[in-house]
Structure formats: C-alpha cells, structure tokens
Protein backbone atom coordinates (compact mmCIF):
# COMPACT_ATOMS: atom_id res chain seq x y z
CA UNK A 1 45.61 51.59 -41.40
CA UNK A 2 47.92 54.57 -40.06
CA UNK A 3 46.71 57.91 -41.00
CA UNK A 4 48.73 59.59 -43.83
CA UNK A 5 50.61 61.89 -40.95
CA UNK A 6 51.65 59.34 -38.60
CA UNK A 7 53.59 57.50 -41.90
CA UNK A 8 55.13 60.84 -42.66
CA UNK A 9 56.51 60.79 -39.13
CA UNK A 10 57.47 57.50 -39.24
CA UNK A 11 59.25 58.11 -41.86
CA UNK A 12 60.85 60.93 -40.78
CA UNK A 13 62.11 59.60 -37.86
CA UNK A 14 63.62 56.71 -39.69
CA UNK A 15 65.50 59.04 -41.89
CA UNK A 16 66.95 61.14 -39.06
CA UNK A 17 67.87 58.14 -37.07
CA UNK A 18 70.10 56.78 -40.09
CA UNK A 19 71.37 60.22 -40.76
CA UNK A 20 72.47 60.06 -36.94
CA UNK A 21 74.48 56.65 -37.56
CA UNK A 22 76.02 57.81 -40.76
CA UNK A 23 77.28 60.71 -38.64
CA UNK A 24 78.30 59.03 -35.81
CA UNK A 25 80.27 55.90 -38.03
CA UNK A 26 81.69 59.38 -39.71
CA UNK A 27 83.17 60.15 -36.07
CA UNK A 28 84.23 56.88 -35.08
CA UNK A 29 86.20 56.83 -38.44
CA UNK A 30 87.84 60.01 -38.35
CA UNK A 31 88.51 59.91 -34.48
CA UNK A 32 90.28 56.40 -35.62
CA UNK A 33 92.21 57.47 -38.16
CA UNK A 34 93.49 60.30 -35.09
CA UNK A 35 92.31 63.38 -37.64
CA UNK A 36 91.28 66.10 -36.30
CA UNK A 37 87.24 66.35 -35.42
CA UNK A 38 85.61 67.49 -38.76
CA UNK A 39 84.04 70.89 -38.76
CA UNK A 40 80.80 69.86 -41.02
CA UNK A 41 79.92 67.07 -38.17
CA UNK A 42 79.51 69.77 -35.56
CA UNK A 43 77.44 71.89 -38.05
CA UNK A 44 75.82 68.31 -38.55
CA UNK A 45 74.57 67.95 -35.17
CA UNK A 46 73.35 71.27 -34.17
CA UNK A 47 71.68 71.61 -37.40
CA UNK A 48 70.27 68.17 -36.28
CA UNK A 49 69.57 69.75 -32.68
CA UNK A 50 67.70 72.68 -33.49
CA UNK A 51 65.64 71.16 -35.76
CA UNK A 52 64.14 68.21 -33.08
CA UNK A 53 62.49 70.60 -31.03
C-alpha cells in the first residue's frame, strides 16, 4: 500500500482543494448578488497562498 505520509498528503491536498471551491462558490455568490468583495475571502486566499509554498 501507500506509505502513511503519502495518505497524509493525499489527504491534505483533497482538503485544500475543497476549501478552494467553497471559497470560490463563496465569490461567485457574493459577486452575484453585486455585494461588495468580502474582506475574509482575501484573507482566505493569501492565508491559502503562503501556506502552499
């Protein structure tokens, strides 16, 4: 089987990516709805950006 790390990642990875699409459905709705850009998403996405590297 996969070593214990590479299921870690894995899993990882799947929990960013769906933390991404909440985020960006969260956009799409509030960009809809014509309200102004919510403040958390940017904090969001460079909390999300410094933390790929």
């Amino acid at each position: 089987g996969l070593p214990e790390s590479a299921i870690c990642v894995q899993r990882f990875d799947d929990s960013r990516n769906s933390a991404i699409h909440i985020t960006y459905r969260t956009s799409l709705r509030s960009s809809s709805m014509r309200e102004p850009r919510d403040p958390l998403l940017k904090v969001i996405f460079i909390y999300y950006i410094h933390n790929i590297k």
